[in-house]
N, C-alpha and C. Protein backbone atom coordinates (compact mmCIF):
# COMPACT_ATOMS: atom_id res chain seq x y z
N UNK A 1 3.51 -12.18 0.63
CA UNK A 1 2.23 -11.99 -0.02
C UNK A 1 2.51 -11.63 -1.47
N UNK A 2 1.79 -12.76 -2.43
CA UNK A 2 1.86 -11.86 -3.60
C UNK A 2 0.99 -10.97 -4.34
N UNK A 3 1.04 -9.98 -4.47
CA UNK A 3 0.02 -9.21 -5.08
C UNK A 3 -0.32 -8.31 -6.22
N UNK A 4 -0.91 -8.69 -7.27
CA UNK A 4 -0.93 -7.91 -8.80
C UNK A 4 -1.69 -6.85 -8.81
N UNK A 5 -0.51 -5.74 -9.37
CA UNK A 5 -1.33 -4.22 -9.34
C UNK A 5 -1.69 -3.88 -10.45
N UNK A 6 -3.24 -3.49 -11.11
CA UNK A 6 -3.28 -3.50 -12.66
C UNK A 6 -4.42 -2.69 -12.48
N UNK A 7 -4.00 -1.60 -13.31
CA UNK A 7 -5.16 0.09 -13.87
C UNK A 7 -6.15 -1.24 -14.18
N UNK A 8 -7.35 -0.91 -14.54
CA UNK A 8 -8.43 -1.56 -15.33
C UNK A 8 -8.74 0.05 -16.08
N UNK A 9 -9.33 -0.57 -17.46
CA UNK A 9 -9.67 0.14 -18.44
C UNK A 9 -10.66 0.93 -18.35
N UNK A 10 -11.64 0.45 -17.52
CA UNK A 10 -13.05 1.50 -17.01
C UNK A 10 -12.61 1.54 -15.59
N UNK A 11 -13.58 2.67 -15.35
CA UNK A 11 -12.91 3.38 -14.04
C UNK A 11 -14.29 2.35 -13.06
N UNK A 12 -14.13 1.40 -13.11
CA UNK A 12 -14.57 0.23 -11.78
C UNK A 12 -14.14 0.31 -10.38
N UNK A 13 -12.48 0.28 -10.66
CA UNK A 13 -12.03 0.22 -9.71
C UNK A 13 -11.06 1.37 -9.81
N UNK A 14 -11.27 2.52 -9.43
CA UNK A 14 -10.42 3.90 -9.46
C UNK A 14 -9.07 3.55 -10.09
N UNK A 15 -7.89 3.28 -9.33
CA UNK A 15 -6.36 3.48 -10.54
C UNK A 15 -6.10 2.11 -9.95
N UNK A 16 -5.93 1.60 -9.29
CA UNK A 16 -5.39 0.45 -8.88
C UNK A 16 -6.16 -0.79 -7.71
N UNK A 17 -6.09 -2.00 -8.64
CA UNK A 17 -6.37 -3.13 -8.35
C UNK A 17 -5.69 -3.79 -7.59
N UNK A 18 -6.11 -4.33 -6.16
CA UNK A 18 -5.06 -5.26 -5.88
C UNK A 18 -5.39 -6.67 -6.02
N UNK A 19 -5.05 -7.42 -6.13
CA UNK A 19 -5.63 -9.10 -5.96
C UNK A 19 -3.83 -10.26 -5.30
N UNK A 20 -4.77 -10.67 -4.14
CA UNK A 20 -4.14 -11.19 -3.27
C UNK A 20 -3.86 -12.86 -3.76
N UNK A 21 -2.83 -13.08 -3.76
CA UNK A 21 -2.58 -14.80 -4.26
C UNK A 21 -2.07 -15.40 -3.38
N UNK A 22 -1.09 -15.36 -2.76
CA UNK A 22 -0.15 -16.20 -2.57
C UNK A 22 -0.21 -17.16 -1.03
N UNK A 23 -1.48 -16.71 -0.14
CA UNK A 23 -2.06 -17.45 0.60
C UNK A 23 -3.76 -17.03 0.71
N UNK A 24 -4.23 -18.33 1.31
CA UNK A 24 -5.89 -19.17 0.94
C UNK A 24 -6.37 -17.03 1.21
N UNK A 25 -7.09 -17.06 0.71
CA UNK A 25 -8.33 -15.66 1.10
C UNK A 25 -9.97 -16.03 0.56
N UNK A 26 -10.68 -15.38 1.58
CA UNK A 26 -11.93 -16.04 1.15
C UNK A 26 -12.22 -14.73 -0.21
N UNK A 27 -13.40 -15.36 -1.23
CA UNK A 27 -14.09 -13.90 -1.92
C UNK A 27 -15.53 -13.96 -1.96
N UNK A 28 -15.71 -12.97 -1.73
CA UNK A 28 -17.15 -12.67 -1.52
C UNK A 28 -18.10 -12.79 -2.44
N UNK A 29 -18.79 -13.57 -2.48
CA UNK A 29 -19.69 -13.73 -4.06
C UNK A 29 -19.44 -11.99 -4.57
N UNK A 30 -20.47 -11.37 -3.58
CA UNK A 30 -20.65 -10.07 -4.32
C UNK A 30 -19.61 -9.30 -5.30
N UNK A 31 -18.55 -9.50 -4.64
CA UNK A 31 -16.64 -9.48 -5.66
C UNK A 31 -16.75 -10.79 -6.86
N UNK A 32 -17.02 -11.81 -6.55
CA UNK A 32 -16.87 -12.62 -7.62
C UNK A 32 -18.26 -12.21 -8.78
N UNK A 33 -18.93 -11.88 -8.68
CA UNK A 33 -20.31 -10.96 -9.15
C UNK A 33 -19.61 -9.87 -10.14
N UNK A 34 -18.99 -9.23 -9.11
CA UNK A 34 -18.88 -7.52 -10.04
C UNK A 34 -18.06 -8.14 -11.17
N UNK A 35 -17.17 -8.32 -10.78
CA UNK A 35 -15.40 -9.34 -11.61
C UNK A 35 -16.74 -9.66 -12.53
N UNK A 36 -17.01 -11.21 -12.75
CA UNK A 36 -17.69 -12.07 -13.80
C UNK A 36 -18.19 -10.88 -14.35
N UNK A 37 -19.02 -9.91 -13.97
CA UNK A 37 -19.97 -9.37 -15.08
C UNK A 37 -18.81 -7.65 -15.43
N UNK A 38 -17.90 -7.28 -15.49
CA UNK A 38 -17.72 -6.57 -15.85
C UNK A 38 -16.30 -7.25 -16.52
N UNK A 39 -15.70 -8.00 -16.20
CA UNK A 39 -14.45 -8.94 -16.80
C UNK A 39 -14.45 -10.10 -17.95
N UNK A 40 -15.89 -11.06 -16.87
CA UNK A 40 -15.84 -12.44 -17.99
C UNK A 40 -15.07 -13.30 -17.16
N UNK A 41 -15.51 -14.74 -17.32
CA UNK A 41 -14.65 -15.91 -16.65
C UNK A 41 -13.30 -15.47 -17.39
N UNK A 42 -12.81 -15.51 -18.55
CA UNK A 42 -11.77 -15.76 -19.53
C UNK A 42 -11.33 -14.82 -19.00
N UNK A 43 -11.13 -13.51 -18.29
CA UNK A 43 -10.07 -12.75 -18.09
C UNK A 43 -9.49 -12.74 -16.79
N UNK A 44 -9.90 -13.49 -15.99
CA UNK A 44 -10.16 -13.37 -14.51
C UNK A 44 -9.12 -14.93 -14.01
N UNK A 45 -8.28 -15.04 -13.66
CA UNK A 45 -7.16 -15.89 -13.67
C UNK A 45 -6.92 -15.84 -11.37
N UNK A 46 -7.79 -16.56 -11.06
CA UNK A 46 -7.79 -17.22 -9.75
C UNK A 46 -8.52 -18.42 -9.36
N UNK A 47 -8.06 -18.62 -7.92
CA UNK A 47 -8.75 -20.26 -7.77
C UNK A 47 -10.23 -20.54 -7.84
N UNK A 48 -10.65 -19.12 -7.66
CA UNK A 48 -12.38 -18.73 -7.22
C UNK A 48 -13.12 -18.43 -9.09
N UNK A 49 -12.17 -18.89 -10.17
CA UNK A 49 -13.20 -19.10 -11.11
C UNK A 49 -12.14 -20.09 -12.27
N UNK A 50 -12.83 -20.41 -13.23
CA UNK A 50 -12.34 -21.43 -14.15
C UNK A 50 -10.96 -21.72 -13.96
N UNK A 51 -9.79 -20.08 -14.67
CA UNK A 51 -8.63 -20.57 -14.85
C UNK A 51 -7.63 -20.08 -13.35
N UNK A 52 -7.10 -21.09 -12.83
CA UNK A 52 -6.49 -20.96 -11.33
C UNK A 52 -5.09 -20.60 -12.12
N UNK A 53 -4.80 -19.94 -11.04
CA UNK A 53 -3.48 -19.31 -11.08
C UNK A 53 -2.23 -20.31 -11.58
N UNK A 54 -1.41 -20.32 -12.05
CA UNK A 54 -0.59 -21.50 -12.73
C UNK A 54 0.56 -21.96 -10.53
N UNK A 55 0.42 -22.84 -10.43
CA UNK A 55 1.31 -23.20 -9.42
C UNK A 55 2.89 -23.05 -9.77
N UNK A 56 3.27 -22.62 -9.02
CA UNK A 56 4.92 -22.33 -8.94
C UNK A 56 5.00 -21.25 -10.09
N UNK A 57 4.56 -20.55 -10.66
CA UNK A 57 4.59 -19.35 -11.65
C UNK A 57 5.48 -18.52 -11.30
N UNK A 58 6.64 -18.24 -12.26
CA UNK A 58 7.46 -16.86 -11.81
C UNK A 58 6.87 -15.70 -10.73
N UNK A 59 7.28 -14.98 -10.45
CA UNK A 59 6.62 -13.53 -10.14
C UNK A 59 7.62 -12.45 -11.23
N UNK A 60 6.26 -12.14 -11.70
CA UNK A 60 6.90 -10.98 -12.63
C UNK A 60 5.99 -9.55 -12.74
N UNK A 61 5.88 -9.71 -11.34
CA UNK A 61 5.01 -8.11 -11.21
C UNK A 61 5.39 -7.29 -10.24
N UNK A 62 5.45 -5.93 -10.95
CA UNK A 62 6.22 -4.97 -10.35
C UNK A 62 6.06 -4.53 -9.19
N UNK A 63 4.73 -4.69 -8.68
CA UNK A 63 4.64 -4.51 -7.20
C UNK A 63 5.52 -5.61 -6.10
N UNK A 64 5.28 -6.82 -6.42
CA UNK A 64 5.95 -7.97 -5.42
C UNK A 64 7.49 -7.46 -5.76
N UNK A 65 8.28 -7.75 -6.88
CA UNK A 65 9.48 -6.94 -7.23
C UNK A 65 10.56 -6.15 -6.95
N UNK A 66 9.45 -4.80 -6.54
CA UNK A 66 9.63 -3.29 -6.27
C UNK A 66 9.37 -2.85 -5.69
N UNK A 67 7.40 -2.20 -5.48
CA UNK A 67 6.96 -1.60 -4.89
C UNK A 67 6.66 -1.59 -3.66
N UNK A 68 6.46 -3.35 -3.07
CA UNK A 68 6.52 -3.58 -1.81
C UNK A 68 7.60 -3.17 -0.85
N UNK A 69 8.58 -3.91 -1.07
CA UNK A 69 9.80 -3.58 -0.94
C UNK A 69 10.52 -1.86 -0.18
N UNK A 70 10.09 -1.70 -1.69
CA UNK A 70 10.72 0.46 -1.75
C UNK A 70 9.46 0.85 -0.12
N UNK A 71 8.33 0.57 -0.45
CA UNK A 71 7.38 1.32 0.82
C UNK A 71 7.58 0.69 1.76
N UNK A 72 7.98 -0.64 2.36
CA UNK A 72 7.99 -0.92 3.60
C UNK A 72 9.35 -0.25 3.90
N UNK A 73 10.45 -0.23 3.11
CA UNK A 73 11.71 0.99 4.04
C UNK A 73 11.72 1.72 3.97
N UNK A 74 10.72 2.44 3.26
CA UNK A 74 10.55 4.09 3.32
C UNK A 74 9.37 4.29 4.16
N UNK A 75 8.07 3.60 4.60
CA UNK A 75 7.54 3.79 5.46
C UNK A 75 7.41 3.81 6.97
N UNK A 76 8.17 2.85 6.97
CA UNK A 76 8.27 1.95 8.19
C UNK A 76 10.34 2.88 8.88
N UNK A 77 10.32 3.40 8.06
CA UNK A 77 11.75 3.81 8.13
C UNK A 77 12.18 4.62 9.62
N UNK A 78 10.84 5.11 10.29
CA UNK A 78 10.62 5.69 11.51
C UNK A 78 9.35 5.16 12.30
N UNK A 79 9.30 4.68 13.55
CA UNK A 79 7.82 4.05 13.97
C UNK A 79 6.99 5.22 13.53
N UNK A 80 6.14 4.55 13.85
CA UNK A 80 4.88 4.75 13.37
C UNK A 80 3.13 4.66 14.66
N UNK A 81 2.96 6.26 14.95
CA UNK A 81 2.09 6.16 16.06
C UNK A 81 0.51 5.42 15.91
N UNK A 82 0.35 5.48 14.66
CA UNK A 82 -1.16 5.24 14.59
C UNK A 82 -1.44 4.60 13.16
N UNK A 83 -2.88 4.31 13.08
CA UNK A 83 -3.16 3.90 11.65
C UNK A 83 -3.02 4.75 10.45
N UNK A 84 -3.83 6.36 11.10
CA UNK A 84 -4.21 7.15 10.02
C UNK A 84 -2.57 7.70 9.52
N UNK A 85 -1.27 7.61 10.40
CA UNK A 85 -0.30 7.99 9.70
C UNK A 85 0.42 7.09 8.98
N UNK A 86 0.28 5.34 9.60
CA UNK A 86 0.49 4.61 8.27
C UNK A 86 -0.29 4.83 7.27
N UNK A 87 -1.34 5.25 6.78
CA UNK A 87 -1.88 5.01 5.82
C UNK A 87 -1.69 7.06 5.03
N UNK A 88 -1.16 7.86 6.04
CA UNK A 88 -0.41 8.94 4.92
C UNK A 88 0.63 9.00 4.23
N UNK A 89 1.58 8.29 5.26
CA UNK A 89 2.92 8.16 4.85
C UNK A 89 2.79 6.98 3.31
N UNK A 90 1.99 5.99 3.57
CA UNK A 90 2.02 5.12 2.08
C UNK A 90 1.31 5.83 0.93
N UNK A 91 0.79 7.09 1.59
CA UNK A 91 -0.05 7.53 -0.02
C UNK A 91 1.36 8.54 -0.15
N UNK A 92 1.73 9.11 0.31
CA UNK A 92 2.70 10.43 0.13
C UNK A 92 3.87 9.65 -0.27
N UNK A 93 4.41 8.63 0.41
CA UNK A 93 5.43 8.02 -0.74
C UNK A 93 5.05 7.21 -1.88
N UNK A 94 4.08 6.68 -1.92
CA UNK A 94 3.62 6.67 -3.43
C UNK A 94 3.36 8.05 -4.66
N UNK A 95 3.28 8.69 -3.99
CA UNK A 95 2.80 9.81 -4.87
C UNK A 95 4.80 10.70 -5.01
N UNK A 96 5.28 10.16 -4.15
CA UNK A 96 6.49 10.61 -4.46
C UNK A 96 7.44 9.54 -5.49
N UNK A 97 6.83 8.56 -5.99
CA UNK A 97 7.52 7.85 -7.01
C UNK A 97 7.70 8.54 -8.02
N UNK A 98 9.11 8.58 -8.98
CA UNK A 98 9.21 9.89 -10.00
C UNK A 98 8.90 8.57 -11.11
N UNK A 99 8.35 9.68 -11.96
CA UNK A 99 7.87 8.75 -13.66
C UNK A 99 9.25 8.06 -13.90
N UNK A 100 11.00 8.51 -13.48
CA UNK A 100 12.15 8.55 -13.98
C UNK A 100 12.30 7.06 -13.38
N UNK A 101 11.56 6.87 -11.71
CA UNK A 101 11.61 5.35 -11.17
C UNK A 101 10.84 4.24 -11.93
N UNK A 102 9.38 5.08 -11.65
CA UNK A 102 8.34 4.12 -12.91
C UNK A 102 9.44 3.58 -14.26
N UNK A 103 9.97 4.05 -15.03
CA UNK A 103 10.21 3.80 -16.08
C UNK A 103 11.17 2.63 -15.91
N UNK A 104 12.30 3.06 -14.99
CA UNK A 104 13.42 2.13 -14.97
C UNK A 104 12.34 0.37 -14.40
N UNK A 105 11.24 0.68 -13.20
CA UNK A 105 10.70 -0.13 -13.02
C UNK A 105 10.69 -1.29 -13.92
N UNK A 106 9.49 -0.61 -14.73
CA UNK A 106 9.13 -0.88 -16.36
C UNK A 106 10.20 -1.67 -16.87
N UNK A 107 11.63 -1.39 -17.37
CA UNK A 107 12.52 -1.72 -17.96
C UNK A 107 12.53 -2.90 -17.37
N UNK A 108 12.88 -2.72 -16.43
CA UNK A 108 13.74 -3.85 -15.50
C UNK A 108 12.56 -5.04 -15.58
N UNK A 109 11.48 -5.44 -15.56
CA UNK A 109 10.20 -6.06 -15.80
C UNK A 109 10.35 -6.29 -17.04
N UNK A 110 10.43 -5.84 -18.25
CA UNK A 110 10.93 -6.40 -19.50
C UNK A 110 12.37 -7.31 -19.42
N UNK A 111 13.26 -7.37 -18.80
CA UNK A 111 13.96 -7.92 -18.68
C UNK A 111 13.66 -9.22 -18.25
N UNK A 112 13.16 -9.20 -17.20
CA UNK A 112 12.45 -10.13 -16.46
C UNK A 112 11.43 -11.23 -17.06
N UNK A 113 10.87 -10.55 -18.13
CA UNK A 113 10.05 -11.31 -19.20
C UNK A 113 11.26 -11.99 -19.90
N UNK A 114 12.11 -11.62 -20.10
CA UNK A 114 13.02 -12.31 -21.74
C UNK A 114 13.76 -13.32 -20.69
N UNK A 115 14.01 -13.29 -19.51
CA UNK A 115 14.74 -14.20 -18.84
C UNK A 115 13.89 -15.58 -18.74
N UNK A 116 12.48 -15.17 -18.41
CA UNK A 116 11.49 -16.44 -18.15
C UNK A 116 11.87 -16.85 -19.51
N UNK A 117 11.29 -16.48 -20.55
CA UNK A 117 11.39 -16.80 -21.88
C UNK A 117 12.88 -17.74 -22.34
N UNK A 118 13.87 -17.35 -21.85
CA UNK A 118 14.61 -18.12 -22.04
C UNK A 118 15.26 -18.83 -21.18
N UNK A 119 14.49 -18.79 -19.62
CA UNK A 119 14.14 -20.31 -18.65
C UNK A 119 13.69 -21.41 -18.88
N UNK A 120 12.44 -20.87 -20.39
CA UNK A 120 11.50 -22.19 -20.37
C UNK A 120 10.17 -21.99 -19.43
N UNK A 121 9.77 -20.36 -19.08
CA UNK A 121 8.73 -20.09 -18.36
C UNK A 121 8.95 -20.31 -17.18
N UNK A 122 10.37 -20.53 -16.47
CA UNK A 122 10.43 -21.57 -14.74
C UNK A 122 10.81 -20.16 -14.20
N UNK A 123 11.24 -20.36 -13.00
CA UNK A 123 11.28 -19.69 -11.99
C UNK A 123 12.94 -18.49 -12.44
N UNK A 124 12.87 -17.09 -12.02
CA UNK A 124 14.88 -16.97 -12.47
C UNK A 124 15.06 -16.30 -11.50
N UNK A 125 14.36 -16.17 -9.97
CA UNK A 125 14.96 -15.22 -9.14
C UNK A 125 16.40 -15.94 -8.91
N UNK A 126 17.17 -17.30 -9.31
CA UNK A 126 18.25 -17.70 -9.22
C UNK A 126 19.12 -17.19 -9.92
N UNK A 127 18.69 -16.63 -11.47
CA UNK A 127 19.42 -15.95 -12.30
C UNK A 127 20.12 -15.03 -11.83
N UNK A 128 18.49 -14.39 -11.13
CA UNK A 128 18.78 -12.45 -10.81
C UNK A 128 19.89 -12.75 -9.95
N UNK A 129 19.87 -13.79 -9.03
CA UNK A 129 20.90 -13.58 -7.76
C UNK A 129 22.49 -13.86 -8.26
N UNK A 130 22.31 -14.99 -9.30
CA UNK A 130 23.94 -15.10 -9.53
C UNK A 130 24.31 -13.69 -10.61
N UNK A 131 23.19 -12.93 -11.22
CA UNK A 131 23.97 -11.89 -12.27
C UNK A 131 24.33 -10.86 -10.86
N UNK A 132 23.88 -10.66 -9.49
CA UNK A 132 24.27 -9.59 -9.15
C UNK A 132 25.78 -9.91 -8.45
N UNK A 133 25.94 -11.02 -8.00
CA UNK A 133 26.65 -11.95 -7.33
C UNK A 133 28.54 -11.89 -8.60
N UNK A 134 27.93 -11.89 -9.91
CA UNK A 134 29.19 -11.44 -10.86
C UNK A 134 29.81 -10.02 -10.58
């Protein structure tokens, strides 16, 4: 699943956005409603308005990346009896991310930009694999 995590500037949507890509999902006018009138077609980049998502597009967001990743082995790291404790354990290890991880995050995502950039915009999880592979 790919999925982009992004603050919005007014508090619309409390701290974090998710938006689901990477297989078909229906949207609900009433969602395509709020979006158009508090966003604008021009900022809003899916199949459900003008500009569709670019096909075969890098992933260069820190959640698909990172964040997925880090919480499913730290959550999942012991079963798990019920819903309401999956859904403590993912707020309590989120809230245990140190600013010191955020940052390196961050870094490492700038990197990630200058590599597309000098791909030619294509794909470099091939890069990442042969630089770790040296």
């Amino acid at each position: 699943m790919s999925v982009f995590c992004a603050t919005t500037s007014f508090q619309l949507f409390n701290s974090v956005d998710v938006w689901i890509g990477s297989f078909l999902c229906k949207m609900a006018n009433p969602v395509k409603q709020l979006l158009k009138r508090h966003l604008g077609n021009a900022r809003i980049i899916s199949r459900h308005f003008p500009t569709a998502w670019p096909s075969r597009s890098p992933d260069l967001n820190t959640c698909d990346f990172w964040l997925w990743g880090y919480l499913k082995d730290v959550v999942f790291s012991t079963p798990i009896a019920h819903l309401a404790e999956l859904k403590a354990r993912v707020a309590q290890h989120i809230l245990n991310v140190t600013s010191e991880t955020q940052r390196s995050v961050v870094e490492h995502a700038v990197s990630r930009f200058q590599l597309v950039a000098e791909n030619g915009g294509k794909h470099i999880e091939h890069v990442l694999h042969q630089s770790r592979e040296i």
